[in-house]
C-alpha atoms as a PDB file:
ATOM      1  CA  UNK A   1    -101.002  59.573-118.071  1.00  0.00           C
ATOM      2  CA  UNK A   2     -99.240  57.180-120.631  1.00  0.00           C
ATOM      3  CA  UNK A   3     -95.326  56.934-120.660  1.00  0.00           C
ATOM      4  CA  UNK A   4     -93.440  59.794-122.501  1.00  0.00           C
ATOM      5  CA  UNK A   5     -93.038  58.823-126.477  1.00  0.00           C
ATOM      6  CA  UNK A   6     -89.673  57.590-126.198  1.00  0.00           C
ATOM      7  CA  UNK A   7     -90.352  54.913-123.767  1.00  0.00           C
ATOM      8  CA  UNK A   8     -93.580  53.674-125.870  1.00  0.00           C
ATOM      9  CA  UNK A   9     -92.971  50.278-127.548  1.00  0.00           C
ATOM     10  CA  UNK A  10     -96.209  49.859-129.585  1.00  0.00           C
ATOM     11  CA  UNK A  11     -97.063  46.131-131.526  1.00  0.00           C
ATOM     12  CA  UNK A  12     -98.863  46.550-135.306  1.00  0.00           C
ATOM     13  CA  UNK A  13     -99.903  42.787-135.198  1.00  0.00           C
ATOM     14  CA  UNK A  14    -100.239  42.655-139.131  1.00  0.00           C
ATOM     15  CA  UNK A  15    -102.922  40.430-139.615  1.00  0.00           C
ATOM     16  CA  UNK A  16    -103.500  41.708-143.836  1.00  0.00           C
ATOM     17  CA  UNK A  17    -103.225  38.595-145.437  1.00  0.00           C
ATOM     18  CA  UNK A  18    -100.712  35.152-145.614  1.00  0.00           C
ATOM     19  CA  UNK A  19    -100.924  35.569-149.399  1.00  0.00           C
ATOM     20  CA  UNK A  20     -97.723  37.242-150.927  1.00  0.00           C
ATOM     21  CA  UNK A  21     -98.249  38.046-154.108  1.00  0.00           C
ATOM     22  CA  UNK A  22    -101.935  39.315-152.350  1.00  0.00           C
ATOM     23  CA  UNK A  23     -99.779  41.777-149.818  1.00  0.00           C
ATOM     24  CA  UNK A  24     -97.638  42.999-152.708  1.00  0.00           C
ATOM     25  CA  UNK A  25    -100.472  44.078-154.850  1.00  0.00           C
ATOM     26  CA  UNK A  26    -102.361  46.099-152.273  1.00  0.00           C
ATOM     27  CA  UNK A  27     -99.223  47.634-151.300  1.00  0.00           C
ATOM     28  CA  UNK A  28     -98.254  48.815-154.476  1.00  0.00           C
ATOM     29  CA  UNK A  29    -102.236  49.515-155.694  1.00  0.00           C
ATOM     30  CA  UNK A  30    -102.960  51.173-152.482  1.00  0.00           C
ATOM     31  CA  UNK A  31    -100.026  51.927-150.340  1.00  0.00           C
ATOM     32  CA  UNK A  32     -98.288  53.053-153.274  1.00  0.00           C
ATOM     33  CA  UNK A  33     -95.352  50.774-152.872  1.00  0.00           C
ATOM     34  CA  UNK A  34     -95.116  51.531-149.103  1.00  0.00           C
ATOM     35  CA  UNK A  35     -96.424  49.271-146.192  1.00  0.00           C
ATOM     36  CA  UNK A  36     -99.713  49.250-144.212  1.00  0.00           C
ATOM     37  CA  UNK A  37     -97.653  49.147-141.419  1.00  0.00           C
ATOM     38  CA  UNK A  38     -96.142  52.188-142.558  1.00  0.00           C
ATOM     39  CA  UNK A  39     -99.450  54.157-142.678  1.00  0.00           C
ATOM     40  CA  UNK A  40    -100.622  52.857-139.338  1.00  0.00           C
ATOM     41  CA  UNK A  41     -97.509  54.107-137.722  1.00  0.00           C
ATOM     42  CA  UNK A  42     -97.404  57.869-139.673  1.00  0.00           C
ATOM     43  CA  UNK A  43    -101.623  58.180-138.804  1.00  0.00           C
ATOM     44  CA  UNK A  44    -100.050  57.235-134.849  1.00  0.00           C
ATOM     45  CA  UNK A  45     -97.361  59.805-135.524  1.00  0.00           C
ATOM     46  CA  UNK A  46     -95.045  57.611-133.886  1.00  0.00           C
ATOM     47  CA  UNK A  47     -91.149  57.424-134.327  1.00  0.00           C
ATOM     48  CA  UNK A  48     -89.729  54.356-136.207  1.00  0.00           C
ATOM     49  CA  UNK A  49     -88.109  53.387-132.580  1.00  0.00           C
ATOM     50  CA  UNK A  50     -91.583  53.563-130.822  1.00  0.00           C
ATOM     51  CA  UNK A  51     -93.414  50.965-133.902  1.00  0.00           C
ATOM     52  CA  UNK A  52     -92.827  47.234-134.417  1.00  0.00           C
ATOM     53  CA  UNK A  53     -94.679  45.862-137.046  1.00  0.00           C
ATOM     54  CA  UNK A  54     -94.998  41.569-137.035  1.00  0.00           C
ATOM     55  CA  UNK A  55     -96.531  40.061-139.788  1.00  0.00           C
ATOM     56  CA  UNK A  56     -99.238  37.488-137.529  1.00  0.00           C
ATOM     57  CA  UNK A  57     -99.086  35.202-140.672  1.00  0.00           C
ATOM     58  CA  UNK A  58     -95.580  34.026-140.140  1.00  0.00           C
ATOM     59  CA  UNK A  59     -94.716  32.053-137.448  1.00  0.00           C
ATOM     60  CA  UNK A  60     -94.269  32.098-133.539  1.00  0.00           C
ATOM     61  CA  UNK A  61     -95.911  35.577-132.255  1.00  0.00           C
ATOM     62  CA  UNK A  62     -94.228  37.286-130.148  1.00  0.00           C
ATOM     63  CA  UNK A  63     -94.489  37.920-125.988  1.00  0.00           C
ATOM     64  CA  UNK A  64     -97.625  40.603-125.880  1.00  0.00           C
ATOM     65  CA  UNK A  65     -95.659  41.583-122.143  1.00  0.00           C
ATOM     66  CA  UNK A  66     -92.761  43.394-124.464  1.00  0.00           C
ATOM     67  CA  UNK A  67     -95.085  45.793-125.263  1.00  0.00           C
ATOM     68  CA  UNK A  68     -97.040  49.095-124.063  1.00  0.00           C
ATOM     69  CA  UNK A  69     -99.619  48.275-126.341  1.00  0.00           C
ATOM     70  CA  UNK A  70    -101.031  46.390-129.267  1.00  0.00           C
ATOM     71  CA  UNK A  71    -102.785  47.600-132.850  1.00  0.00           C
ATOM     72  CA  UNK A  72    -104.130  45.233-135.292  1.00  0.00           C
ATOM     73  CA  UNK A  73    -105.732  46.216-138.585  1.00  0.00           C
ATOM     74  CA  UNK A  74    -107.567  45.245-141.335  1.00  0.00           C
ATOM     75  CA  UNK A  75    -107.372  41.910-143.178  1.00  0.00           C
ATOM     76  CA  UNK A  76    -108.793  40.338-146.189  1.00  0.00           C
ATOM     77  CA  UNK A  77    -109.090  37.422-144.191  1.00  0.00           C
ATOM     78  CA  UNK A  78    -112.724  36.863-142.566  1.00  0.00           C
ATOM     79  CA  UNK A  79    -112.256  34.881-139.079  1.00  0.00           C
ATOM     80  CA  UNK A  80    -115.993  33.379-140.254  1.00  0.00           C
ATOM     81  CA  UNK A  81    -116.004  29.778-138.289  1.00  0.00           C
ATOM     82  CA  UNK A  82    -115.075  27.261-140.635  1.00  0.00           C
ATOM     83  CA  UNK A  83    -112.875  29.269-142.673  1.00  0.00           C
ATOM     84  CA  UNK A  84    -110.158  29.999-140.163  1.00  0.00           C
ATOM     85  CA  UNK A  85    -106.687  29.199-140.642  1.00  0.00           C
ATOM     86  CA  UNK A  86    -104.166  27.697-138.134  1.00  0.00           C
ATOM     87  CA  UNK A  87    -102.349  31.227-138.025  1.00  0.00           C
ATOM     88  CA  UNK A  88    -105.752  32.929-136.999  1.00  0.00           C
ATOM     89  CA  UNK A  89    -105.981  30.999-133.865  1.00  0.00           C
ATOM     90  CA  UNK A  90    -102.731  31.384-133.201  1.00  0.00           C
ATOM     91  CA  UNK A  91    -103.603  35.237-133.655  1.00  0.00           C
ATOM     92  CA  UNK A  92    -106.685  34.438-131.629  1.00  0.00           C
ATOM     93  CA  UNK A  93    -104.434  33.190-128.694  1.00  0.00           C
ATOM     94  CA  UNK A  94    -102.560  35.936-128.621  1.00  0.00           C
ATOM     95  CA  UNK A  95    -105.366  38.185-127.846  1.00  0.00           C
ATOM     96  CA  UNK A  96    -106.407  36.392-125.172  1.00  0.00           C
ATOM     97  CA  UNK A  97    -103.559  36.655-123.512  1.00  0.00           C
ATOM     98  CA  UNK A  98    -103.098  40.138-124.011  1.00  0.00           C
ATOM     99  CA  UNK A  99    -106.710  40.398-122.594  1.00  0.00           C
ATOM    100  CA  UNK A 100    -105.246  38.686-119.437  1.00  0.00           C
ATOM    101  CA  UNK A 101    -102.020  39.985-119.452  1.00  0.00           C
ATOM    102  CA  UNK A 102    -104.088  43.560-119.149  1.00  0.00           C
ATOM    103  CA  UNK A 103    -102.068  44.910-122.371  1.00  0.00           C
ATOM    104  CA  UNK A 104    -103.956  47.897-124.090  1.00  0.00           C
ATOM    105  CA  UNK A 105    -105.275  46.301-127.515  1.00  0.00           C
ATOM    106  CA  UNK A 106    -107.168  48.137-130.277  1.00  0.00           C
ATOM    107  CA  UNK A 107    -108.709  46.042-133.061  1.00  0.00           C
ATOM    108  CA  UNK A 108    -109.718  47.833-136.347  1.00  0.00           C
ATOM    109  CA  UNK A 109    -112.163  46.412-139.189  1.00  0.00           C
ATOM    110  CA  UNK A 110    -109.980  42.912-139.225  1.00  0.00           C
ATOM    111  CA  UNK A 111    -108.433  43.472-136.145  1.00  0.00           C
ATOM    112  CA  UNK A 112    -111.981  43.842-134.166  1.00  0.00           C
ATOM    113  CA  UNK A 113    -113.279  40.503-136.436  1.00  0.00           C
ATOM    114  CA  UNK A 114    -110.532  38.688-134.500  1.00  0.00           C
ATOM    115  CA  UNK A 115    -110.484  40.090-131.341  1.00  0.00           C
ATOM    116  CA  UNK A 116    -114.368  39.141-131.177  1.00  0.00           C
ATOM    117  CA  UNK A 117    -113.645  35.335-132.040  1.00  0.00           C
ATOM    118  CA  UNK A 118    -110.544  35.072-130.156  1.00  0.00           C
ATOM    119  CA  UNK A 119    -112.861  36.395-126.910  1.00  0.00           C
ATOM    120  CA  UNK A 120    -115.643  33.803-127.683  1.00  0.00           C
ATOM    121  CA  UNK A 121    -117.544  35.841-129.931  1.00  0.00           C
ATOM    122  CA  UNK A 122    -119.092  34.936-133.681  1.00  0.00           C
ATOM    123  CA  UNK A 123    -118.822  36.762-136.621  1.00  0.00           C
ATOM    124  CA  UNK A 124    -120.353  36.841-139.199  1.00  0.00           C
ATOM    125  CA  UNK A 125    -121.319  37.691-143.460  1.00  0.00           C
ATOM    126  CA  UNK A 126    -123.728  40.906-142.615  1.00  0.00           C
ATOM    127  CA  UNK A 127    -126.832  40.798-143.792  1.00  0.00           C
ATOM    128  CA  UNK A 128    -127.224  44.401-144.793  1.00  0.00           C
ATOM    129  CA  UNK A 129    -124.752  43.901-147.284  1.00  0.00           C
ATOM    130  CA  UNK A 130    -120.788  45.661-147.345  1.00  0.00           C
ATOM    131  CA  UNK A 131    -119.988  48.771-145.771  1.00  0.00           C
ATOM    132  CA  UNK A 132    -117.640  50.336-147.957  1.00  0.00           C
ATOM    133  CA  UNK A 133    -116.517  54.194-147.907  1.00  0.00           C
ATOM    134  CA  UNK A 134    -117.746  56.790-146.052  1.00  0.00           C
ATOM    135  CA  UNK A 135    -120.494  56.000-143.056  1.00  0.00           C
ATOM    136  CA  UNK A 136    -122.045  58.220-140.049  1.00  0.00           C
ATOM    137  CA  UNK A 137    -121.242  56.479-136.754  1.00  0.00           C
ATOM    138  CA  UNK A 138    -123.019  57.637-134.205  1.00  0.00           C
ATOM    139  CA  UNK A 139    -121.510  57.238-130.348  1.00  0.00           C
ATOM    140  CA  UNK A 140    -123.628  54.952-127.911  1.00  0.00           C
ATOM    141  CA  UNK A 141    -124.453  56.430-124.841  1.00  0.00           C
ATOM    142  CA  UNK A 142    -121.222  54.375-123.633  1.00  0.00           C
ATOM    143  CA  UNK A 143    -119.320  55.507-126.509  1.00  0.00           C
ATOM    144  CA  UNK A 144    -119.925  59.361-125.270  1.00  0.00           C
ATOM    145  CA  UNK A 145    -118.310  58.215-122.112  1.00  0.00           C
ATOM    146  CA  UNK A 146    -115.675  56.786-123.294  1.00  0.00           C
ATOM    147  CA  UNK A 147    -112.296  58.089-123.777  1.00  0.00           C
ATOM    148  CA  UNK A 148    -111.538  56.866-127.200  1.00  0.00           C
ATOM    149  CA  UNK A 149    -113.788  59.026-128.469  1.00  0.00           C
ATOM    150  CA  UNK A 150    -113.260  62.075-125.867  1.00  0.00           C
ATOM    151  CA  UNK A 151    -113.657  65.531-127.832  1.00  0.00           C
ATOM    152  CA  UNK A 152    -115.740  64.402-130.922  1.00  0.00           C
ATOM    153  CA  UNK A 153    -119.454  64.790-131.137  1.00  0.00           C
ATOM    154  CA  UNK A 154    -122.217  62.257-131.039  1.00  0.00           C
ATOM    155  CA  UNK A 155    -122.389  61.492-135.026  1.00  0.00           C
ATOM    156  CA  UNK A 156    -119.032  61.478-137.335  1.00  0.00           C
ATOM    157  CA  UNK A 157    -118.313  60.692-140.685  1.00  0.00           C
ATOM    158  CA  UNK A 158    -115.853  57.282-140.610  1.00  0.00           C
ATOM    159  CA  UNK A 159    -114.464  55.443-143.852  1.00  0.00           C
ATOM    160  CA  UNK A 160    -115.415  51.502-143.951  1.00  0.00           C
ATOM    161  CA  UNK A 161    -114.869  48.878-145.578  1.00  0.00           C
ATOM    162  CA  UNK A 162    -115.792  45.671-144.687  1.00  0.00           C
ATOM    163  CA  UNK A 163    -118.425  42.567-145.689  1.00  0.00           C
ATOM    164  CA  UNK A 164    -118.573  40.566-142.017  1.00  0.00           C
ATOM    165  CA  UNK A 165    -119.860  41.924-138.310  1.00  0.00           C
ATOM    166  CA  UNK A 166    -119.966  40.909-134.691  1.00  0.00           C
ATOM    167  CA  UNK A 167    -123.199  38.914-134.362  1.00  0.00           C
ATOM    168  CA  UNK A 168    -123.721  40.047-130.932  1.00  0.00           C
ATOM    169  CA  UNK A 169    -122.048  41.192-127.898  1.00  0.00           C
ATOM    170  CA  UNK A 170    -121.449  39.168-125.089  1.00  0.00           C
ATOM    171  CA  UNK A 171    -122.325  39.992-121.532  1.00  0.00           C
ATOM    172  CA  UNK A 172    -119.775  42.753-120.262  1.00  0.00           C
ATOM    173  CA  UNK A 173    -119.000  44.159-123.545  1.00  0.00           C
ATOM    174  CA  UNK A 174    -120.058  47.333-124.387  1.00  0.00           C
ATOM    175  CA  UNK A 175    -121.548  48.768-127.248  1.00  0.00           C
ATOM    176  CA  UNK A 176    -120.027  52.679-128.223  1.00  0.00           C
ATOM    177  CA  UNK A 177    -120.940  53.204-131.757  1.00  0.00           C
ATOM    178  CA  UNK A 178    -123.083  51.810-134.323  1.00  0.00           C
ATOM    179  CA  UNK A 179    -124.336  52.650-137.941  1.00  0.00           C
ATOM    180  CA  UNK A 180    -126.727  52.570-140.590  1.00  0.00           C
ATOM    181  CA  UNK A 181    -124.789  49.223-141.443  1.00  0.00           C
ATOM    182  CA  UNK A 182    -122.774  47.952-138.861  1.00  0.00           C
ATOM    183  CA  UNK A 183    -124.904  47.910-135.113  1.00  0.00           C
ATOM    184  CA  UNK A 184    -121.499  47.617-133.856  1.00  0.00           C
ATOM    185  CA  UNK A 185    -119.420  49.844-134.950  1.00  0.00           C
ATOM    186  CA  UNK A 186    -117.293  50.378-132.154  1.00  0.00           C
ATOM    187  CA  UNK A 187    -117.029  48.446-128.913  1.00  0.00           C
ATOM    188  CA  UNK A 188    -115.449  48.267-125.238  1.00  0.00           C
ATOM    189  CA  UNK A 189    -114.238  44.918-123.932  1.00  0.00           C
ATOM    190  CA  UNK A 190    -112.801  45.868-119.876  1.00  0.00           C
ATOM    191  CA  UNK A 191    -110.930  48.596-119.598  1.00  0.00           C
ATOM    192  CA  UNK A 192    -107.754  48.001-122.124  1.00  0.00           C
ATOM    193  CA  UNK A 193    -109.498  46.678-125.320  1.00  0.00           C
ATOM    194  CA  UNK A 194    -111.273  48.898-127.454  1.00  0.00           C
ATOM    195  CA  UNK A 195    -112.578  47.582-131.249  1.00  0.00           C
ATOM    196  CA  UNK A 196    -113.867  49.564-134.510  1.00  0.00           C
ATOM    197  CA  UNK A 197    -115.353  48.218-137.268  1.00  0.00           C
ATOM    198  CA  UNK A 198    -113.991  51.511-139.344  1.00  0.00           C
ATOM    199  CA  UNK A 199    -110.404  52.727-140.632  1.00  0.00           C
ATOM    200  CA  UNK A 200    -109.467  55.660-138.319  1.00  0.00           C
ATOM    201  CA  UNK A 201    -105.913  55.408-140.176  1.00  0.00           C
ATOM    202  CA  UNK A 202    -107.313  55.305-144.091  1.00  0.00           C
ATOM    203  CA  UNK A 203    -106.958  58.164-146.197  1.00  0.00           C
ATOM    204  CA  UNK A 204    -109.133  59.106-148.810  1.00  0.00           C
ATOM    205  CA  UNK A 205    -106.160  58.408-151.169  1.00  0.00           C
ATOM    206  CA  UNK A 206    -106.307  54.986-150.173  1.00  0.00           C
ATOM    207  CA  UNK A 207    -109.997  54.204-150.126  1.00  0.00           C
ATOM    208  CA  UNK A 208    -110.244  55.425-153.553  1.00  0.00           C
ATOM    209  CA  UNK A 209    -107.653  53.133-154.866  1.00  0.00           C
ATOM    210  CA  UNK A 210    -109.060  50.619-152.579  1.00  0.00           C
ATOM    211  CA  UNK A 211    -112.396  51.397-154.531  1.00  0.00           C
ATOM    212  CA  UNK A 212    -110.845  51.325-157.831  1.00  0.00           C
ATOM    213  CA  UNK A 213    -108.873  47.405-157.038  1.00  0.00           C
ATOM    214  CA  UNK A 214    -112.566  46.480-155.870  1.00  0.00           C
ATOM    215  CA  UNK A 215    -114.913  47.776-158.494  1.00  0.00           C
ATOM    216  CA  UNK A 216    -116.221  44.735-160.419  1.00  0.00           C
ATOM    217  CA  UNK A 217    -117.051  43.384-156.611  1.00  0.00           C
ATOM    218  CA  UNK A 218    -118.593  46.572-155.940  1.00  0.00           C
ATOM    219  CA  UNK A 219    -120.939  46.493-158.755  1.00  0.00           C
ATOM    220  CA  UNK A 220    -121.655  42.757-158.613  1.00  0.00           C
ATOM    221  CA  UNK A 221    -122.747  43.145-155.175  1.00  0.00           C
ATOM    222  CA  UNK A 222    -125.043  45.912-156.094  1.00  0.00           C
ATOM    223  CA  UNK A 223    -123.089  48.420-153.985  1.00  0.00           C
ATOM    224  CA  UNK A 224    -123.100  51.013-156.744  1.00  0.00           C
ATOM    225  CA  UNK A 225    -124.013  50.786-160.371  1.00  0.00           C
ATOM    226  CA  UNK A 226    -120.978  51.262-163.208  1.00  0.00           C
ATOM    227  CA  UNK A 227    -122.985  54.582-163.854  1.00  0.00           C
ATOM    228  CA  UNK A 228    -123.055  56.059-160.127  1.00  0.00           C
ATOM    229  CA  UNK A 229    -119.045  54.456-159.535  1.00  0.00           C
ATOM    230  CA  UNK A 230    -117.596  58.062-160.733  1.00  0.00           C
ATOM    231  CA  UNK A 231    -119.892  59.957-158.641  1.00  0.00           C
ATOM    232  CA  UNK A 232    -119.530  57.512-155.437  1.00  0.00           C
ATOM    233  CA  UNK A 233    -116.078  58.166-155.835  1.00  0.00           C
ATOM    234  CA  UNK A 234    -116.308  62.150-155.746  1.00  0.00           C
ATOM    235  CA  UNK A 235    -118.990  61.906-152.637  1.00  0.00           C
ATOM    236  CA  UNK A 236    -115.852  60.382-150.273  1.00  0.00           C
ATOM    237  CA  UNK A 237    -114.649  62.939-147.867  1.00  0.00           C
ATOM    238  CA  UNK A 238    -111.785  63.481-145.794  1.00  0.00           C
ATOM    239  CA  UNK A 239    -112.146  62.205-142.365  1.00  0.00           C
ATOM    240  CA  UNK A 240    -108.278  62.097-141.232  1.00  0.00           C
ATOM    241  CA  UNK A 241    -108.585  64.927-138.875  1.00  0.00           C
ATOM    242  CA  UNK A 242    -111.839  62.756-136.604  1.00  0.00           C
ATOM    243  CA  UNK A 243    -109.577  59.293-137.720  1.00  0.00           C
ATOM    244  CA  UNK A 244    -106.257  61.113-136.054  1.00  0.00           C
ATOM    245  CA  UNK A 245    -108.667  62.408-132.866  1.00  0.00           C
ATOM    246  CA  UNK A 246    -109.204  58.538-132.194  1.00  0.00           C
ATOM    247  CA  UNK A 247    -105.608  56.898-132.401  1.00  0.00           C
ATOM    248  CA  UNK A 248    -104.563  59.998-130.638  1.00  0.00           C
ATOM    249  CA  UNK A 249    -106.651  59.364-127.649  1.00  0.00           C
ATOM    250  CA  UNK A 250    -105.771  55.901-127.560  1.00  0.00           C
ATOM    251  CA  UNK A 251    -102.712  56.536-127.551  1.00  0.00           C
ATOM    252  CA  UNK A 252    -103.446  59.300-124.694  1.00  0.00           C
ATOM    253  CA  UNK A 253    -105.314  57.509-122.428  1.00  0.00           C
ATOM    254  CA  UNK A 254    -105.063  53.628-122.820  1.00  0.00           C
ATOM    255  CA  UNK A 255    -101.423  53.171-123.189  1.00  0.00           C
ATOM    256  CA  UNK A 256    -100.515  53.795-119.833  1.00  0.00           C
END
């Protein structure tokens, strides 16, 4: 059983980007002038006095002890070796002590790209090209065991979006969901940290105007065609109800 709501004191480790004028324009373009903190927190359904959003970018992080649990999201930084900044590995530090300190941590698209390095794994650019919009994930037999995703079924529709991977998982680590695109889509580290390579929190609001910021990339990569872009754009569905299901059961059963 976790702790009743009012005594929950959850950490959004906002690791989005150290660029300013960056964070502004994807707040306004996507967030529509609000904060991804702010969507992280209303997908968790969690009271203003149960959220603390830091921004990992800026300074000394905090204590991971103060906290019930931890969430980091996505970020347009890749933690690729050789192109990390000094605030990374502090970021990276701060996982592993949260990993020792036992603190219930769950990394999403960015947030499982750092967790891997900061545990000793690599990432890197995947070779199957971006995963962008919606995907089937389908749950490892470890993933259909594991609480995170208790009550869904073995294949789900999940929205992506993201260019790097793990390379590989390290001995202990557990693989619980993979796609057509990312072989590791979701994964276990111990009993407190649990990764995803997709957005359970994205709406389809926001991936569209995420699609919309990212277009020229999207057709320069030879991820869709200018022609199929208005179509590709129709074919995204809802999957907030199966996103929800997953930060709920977090929530539920990790953050103890």
């Amino acid at each position: 059983m976790r702790q009743k709501n009012k005594k929950l004191k959850i950490l959004f480790l906002d690791i989005l980007t150290d660029d300013t004028e960056r964070r502004k324009e994807i707040e306004e373009k996507i967030y529509g002038g609000g904060t991804y903190a702010e969507t992280m927190r209303n997908a968790l359904g969690l009271g203003k006095n149960q959220f603390f959003a830091y921004d990992a970018s800026r300074g000394k992080l905090p204590n991971p002890r103060d906290y019930s649990a931890i969430i980091s999201g996505g970020s347009v930084k890749d933690p690729v070796s050789g192109q990390e900044k000094p605030w990374m590995r502090r970021v990276y530090k701060f996982i592993r002590q949260a990993q020792k300190d036992k603190i219930p941590f769950l990394g999403i698209c960015g947030g499982l790209q750092f967790a891997v390095r900061a545990l000793g794994g690599e990432v890197i650019y995947n070779p199957r090209g971006r995963n962008f919009g919606n995907s089937i994930t389908q749950l490892a037999n470890n993933g259909k065991a594991d609480l995170l995703f208790e009550g869904l079924p073995g294949k789900f529709v999940v929205k992506s979006s993201h260019r790097c991977i793990a390379k590989e998982l390290k001995p202990g680590w557990k693989l619980l969901a993979f796609s057509k695109k990312s072989p590791f889509d979701a994964i276990a580290i111990g009993d407190n940290i649990r990764l995803t390579q997709f957005h359970p929190e994205m709406s389809v609001k926001q991936i569209k105007a995420l699609a919309k910021m990212r277009k020229e990339i999207l057709i320069t990569e030879g991820f869709v065609t200018e022609k199929e872009f208005p179509n590709f754009m129709k074919s995204i569905k809802d999957t907030k109800k199966t996103g929800r299901k997953i930060l709920k059961n977090f929530l539920a059963y990790f953050v103890k």
